[in-house]
C-alpha atoms as a PDB file:
ATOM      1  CA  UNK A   1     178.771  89.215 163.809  1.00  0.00           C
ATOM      2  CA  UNK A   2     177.368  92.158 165.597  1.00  0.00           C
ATOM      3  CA  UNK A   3     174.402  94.294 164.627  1.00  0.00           C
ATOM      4  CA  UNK A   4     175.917  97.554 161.974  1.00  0.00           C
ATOM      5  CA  UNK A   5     175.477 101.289 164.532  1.00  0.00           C
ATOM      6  CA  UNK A   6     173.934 102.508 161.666  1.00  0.00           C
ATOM      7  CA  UNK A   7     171.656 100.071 160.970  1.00  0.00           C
ATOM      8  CA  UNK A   8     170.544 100.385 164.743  1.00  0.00           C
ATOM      9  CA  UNK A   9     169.717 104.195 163.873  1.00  0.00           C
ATOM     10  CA  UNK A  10     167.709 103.347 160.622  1.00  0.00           C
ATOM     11  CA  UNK A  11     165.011 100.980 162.841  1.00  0.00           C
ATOM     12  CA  UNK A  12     164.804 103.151 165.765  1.00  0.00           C
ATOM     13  CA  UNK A  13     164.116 106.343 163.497  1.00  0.00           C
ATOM     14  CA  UNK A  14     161.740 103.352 161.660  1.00  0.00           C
ATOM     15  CA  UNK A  15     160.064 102.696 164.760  1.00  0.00           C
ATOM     16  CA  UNK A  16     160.113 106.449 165.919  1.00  0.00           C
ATOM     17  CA  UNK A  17     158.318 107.365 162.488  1.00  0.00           C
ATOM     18  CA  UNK A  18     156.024 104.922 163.178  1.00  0.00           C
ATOM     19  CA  UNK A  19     155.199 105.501 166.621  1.00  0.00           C
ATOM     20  CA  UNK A  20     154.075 109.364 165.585  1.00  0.00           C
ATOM     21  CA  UNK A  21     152.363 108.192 162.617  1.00  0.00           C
ATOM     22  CA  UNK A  22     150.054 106.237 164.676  1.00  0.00           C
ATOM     23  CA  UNK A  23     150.226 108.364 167.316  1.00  0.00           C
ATOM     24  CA  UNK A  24     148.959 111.370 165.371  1.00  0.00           C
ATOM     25  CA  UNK A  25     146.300 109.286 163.485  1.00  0.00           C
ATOM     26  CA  UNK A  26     142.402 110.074 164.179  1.00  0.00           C
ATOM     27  CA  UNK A  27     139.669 107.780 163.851  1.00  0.00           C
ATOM     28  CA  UNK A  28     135.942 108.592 162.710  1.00  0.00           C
ATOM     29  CA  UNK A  29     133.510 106.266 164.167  1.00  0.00           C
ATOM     30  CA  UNK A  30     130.266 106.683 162.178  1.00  0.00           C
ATOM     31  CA  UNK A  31     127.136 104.735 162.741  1.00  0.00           C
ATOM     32  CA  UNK A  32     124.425 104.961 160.755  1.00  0.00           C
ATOM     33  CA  UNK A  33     120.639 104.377 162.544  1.00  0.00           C
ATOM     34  CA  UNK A  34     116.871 103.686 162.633  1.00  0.00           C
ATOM     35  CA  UNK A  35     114.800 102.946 165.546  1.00  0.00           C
ATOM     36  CA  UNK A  36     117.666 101.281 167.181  1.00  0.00           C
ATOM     37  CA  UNK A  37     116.901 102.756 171.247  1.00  0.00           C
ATOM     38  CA  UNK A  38     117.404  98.543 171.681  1.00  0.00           C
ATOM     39  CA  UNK A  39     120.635  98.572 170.699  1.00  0.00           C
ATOM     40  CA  UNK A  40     122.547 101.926 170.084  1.00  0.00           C
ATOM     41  CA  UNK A  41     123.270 102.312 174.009  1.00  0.00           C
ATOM     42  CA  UNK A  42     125.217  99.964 174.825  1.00  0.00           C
ATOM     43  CA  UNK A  43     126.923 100.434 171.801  1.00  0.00           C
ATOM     44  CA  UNK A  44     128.368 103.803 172.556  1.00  0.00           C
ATOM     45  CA  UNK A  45     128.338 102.703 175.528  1.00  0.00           C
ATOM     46  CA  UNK A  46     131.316  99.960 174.859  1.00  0.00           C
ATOM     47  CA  UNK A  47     133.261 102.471 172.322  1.00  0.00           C
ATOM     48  CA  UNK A  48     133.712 104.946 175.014  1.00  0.00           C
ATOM     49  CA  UNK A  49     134.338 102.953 177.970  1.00  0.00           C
ATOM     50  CA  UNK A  50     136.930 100.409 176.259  1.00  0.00           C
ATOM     51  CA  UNK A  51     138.127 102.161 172.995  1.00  0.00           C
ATOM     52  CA  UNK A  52     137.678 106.088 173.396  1.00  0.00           C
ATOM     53  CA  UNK A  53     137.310 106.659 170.024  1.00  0.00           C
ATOM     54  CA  UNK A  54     138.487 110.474 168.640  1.00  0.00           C
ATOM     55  CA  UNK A  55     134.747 111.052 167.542  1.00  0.00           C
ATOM     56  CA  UNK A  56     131.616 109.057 167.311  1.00  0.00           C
ATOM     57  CA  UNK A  57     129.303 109.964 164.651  1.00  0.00           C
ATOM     58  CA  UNK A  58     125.633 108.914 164.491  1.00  0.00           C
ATOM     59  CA  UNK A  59     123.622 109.605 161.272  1.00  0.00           C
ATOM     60  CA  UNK A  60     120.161 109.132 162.211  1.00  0.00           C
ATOM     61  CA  UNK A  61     117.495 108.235 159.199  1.00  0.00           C
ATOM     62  CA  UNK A  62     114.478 109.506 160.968  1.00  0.00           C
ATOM     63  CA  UNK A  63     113.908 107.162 164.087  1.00  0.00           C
ATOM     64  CA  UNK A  64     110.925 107.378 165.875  1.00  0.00           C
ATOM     65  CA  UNK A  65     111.799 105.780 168.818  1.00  0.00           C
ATOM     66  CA  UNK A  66     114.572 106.791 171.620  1.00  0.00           C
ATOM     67  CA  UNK A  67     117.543 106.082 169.689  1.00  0.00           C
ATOM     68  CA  UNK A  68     118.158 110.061 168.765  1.00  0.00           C
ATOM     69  CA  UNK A  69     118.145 110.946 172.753  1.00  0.00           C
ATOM     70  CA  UNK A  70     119.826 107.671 173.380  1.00  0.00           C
ATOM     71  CA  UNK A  71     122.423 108.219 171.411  1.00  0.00           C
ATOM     72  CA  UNK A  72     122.685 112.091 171.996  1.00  0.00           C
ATOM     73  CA  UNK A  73     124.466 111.249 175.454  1.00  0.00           C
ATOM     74  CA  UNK A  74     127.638 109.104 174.175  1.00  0.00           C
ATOM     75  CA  UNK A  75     128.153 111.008 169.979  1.00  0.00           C
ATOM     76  CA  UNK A  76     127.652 113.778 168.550  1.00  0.00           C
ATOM     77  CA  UNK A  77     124.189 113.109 166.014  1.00  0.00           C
ATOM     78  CA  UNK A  78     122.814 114.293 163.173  1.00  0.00           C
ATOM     79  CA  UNK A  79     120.143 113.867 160.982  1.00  0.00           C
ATOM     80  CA  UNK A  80     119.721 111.974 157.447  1.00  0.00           C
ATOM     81  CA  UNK A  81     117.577 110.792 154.977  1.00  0.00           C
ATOM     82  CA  UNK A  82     117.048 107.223 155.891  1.00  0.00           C
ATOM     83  CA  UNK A  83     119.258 104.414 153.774  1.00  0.00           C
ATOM     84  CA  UNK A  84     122.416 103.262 155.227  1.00  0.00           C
ATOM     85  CA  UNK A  85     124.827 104.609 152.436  1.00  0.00           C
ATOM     86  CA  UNK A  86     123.371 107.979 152.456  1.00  0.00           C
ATOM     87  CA  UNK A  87     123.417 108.204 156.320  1.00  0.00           C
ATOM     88  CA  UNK A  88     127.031 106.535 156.587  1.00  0.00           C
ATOM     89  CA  UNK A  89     128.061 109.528 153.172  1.00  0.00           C
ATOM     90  CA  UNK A  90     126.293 112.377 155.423  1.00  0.00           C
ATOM     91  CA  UNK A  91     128.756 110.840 158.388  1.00  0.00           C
ATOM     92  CA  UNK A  92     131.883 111.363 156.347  1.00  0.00           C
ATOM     93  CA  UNK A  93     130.719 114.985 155.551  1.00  0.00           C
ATOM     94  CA  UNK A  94     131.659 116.131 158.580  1.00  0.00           C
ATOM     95  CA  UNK A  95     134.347 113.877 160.027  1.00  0.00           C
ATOM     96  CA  UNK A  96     137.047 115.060 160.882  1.00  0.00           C
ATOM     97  CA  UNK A  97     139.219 111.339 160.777  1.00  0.00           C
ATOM     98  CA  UNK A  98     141.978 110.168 158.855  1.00  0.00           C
ATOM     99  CA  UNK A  99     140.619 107.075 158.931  1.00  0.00           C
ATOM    100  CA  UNK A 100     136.686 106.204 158.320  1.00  0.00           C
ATOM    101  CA  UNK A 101     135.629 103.403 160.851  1.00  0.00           C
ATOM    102  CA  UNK A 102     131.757 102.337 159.690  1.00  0.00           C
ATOM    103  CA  UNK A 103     130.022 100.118 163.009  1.00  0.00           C
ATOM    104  CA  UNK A 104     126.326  99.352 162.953  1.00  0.00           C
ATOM    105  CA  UNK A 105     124.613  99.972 165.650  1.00  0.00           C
ATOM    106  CA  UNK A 106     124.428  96.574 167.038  1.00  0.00           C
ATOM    107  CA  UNK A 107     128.162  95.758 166.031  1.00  0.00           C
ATOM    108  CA  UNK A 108     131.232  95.821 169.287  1.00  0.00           C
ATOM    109  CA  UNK A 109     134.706  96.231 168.264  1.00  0.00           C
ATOM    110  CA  UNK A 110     137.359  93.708 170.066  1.00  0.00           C
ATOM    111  CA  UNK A 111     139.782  94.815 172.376  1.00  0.00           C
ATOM    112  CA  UNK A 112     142.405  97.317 171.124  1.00  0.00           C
ATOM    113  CA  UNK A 113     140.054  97.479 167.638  1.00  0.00           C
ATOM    114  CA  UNK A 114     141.268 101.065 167.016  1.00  0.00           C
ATOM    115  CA  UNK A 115     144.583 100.377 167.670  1.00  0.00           C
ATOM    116  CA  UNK A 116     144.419  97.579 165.540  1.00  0.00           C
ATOM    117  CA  UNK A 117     143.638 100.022 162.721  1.00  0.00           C
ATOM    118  CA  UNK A 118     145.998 102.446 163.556  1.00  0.00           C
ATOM    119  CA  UNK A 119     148.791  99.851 163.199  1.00  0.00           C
ATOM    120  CA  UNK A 120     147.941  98.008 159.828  1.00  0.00           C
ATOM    121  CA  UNK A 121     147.200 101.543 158.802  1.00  0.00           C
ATOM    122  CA  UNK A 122     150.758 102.633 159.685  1.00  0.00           C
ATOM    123  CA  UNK A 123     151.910  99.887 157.728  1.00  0.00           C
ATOM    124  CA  UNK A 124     150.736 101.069 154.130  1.00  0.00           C
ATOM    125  CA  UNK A 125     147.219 100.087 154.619  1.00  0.00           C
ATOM    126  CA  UNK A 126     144.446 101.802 153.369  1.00  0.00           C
ATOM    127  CA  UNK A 127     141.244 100.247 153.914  1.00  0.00           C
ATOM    128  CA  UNK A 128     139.926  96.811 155.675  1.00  0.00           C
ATOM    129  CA  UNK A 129     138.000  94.985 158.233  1.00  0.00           C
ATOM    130  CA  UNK A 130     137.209  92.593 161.029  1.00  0.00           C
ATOM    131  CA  UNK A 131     135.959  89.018 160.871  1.00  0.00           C
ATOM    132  CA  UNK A 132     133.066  88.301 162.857  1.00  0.00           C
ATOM    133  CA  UNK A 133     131.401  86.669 165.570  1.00  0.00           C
ATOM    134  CA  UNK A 134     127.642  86.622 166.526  1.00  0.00           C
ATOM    135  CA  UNK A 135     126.502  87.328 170.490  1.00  0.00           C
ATOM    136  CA  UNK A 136     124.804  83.867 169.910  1.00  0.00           C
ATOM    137  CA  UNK A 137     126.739  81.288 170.423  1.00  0.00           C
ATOM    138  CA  UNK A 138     124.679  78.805 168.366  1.00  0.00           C
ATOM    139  CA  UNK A 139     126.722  75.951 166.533  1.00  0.00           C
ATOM    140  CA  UNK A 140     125.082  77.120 162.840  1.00  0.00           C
ATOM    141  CA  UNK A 141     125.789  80.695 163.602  1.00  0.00           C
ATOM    142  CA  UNK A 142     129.539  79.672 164.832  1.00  0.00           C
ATOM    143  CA  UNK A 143     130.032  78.412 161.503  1.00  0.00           C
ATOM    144  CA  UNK A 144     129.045  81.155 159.085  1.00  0.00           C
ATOM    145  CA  UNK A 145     131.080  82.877 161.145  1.00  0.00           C
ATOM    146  CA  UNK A 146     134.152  81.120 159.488  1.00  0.00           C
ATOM    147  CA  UNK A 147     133.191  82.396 156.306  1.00  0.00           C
ATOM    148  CA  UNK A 148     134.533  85.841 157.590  1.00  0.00           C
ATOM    149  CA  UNK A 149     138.251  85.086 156.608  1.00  0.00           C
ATOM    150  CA  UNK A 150     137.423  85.395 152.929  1.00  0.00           C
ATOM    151  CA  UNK A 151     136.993  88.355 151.381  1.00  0.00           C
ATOM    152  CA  UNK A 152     134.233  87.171 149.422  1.00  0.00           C
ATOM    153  CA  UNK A 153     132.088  87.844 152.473  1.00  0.00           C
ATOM    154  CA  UNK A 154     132.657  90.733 153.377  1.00  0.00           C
ATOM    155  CA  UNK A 155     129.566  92.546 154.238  1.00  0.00           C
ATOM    156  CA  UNK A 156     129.160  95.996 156.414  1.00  0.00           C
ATOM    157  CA  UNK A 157     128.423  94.548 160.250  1.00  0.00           C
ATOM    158  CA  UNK A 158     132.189  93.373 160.104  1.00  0.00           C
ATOM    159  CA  UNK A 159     133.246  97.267 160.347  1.00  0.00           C
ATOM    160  CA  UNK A 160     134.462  98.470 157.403  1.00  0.00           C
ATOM    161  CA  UNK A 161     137.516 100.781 157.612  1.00  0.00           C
ATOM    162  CA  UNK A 162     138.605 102.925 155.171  1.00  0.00           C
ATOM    163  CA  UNK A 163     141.785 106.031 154.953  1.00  0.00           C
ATOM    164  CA  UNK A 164     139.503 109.674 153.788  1.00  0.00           C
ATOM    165  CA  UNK A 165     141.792 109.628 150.899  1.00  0.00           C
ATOM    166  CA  UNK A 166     140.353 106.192 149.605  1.00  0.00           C
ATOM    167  CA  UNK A 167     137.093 106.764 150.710  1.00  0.00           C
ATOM    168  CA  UNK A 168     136.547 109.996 148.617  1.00  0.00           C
ATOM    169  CA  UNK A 169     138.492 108.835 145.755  1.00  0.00           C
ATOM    170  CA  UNK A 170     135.584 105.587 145.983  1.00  0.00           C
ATOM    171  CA  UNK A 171     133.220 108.496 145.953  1.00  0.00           C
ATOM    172  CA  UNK A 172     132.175 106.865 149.024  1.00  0.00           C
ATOM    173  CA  UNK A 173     129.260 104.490 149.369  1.00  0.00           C
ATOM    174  CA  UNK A 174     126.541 104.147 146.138  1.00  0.00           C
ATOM    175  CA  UNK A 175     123.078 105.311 147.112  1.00  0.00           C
ATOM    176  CA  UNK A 176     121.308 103.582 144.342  1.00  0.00           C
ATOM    177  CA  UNK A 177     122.090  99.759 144.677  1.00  0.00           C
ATOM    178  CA  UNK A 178     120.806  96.859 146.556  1.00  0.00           C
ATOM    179  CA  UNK A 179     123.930  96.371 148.965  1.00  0.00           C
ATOM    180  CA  UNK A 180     125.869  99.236 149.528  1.00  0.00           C
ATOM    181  CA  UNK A 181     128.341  97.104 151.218  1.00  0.00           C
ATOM    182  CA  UNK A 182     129.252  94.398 148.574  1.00  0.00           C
ATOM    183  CA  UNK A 183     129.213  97.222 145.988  1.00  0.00           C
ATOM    184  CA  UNK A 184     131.601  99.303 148.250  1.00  0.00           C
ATOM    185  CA  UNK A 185     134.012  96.208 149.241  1.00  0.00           C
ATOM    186  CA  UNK A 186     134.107  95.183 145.287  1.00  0.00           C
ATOM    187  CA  UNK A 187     134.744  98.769 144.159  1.00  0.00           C
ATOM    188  CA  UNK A 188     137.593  98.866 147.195  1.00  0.00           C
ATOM    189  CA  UNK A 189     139.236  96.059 146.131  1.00  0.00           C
ATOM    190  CA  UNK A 190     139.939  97.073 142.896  1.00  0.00           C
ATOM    191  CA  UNK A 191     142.336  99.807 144.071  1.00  0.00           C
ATOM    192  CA  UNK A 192     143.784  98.341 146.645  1.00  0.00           C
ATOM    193  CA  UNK A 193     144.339  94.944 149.112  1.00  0.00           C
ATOM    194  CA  UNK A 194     141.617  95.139 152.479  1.00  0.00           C
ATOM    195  CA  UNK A 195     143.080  93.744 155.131  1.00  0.00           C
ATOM    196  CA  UNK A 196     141.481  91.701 157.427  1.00  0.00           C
ATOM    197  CA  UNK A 197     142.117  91.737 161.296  1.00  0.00           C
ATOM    198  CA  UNK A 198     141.546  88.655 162.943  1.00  0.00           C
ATOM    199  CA  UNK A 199     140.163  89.736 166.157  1.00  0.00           C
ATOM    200  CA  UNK A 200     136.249  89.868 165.364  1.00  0.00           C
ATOM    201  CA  UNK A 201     134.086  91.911 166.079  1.00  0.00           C
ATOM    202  CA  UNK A 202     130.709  91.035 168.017  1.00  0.00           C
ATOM    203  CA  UNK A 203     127.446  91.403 165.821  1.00  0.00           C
ATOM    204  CA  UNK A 204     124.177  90.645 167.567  1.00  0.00           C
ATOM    205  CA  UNK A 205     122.428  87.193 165.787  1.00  0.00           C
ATOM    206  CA  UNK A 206     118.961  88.903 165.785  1.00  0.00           C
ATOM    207  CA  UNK A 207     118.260  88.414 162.448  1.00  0.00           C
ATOM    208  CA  UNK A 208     118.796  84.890 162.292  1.00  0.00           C
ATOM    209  CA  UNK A 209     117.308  84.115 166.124  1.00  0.00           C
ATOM    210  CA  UNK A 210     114.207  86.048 164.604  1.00  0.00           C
ATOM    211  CA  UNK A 211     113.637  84.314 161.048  1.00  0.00           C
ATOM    212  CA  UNK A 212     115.788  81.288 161.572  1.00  0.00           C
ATOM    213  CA  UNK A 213     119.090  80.499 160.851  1.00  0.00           C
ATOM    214  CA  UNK A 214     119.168  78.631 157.987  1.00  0.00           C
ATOM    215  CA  UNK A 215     116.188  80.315 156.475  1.00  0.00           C
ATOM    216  CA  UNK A 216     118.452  83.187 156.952  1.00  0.00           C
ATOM    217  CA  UNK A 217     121.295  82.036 155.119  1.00  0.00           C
ATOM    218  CA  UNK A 218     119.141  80.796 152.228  1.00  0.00           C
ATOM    219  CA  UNK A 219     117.301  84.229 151.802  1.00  0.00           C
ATOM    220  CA  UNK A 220     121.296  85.929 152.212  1.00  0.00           C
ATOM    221  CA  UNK A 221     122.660  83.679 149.815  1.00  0.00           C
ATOM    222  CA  UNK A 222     119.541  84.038 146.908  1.00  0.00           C
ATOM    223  CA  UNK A 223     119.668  87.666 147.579  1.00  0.00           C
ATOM    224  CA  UNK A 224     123.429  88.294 147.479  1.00  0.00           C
ATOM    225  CA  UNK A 225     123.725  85.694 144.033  1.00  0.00           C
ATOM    226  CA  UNK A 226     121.355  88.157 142.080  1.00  0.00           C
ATOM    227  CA  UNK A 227     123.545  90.913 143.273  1.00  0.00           C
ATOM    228  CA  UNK A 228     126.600  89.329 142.231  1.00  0.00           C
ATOM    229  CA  UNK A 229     124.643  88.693 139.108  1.00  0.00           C
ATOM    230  CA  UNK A 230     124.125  91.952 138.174  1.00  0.00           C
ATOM    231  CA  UNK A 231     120.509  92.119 139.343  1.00  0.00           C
ATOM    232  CA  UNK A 232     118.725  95.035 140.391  1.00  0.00           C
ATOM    233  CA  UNK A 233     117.041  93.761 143.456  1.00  0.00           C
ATOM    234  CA  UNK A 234     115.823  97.089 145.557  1.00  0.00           C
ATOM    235  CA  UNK A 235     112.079  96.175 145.583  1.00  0.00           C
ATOM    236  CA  UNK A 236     113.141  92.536 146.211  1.00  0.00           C
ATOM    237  CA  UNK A 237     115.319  92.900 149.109  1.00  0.00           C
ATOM    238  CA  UNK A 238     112.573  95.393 151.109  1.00  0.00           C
ATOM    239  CA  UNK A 239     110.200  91.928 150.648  1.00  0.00           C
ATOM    240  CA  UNK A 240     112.710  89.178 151.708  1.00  0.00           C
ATOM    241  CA  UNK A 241     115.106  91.337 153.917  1.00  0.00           C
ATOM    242  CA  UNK A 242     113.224  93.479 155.960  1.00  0.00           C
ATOM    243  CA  UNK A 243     114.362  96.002 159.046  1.00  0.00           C
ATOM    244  CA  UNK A 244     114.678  93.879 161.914  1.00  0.00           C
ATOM    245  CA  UNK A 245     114.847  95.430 165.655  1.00  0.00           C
END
């Protein structure tokens, strides 16, 4: 039995939709910073040699390093009070995206990230993320890295996307809780399904190389528990989960 003519025409003017959808669709890169001149270069460095993003936003919280100049070079930069959901709110601000893509500053996208986004986007949907994979290549580290298929851990260094409509009917990211990125993720989900792309993105380890890794995890997994718990843990996590750079 052959294929109907007209059923021909409905995928290709499917596929032709499609194609202009994605074609048409804009990306906002933001990235949120602090004293990150380690770092920040050769991430901009990657998005605009591999994935030449529409725009690159960095919201800097006050650095006192290079990372301003740095990063002054590769995005366009602007100034925040420091906290990562205030700087990453200020970002959306002035975007001009239909799509919200939140990196930190030591996070790489895989190859063809964007147009990863652009296609389950095209598709119906309206928010998501990567799993992830550490630059350190440590058998421990390998496996939390596993944990990244779930949901559940879904934290912000696996780069967040999100459509502008969703974002701003989320009333983007709280600025008055402990994790802005498990609060964000939990509020998400109740509106709609995240999906997650299985090529990772790259996240550096230095965190765990610095404190140890299973220290690490313990101090994540406490910390995280009282969040899930309903905890307010602010002064607590500035004790146990300091800046690292």
């Amino acid at each position: 039995m052959g294929v109907r003519p007209d059923a021909v025409l409905v995928a290709r003017e499917h596929w032709k939709v499609k194609s202009e959808k994605v074609k048409g669709m804009k990306i906002s890169v933001i990235i949120p910073t602090y004293n990150e001149e380690s770092t920040i270069c050769d991430t901009l460095q990657d998005l605009c040699s591999h994935h030449q993003p529409d725009e690159i936003i960095v919201v800097d919280g006050g650095s006192t390093d290079k990372t301003v100049s740095l990063a002054s070079k590769w995005a366009n930069v602007i100034s925040s009070a420091k906290g990562r959901a205030r700087q990453m709110n200020e970002g959306t601000r002035i975007a001009t995206g239909d799509v919200f893509l939140f990196l930190h500053a030591d996070t790489r996208l895989p190859k063809n990230g964007l147009e990863q986004i652009k296609e389950v986007v095209s598709q119906g949907a309206s928010a998501g993320r990567f799993r992830m994979k550490f630059d350190n290549r440590q058998w421990l580290l390998r496996f939390y890295e596993t944990y990244t298929r779930f949901h559940f851990f879904s934290y912000g260094d696996q780069g967040f996307f999100v459509t502008r409509k969703l974002f701003e009917k989320l009333y983007g990211f709280s600025e008055t809780v402990s994790f802005e990125d498990i609060d964000f993720y939990q509020r998400l989900r109740w509106l709609t399904s995240p999906v997650i792309i299985q090529d990772p993105v790259v996240t550096s380890a230095r965190r765990f190389t610095q404190n140890g890794c299973v220290r690490q995890k313990l101090i994540n997994i406490f910390l995280v528990a009282l969040c899930y718990s309903g905890f307010n843990i602010l002064g607590l996590k500035g004790k146990l989960y300091p800046e690292i750079r």
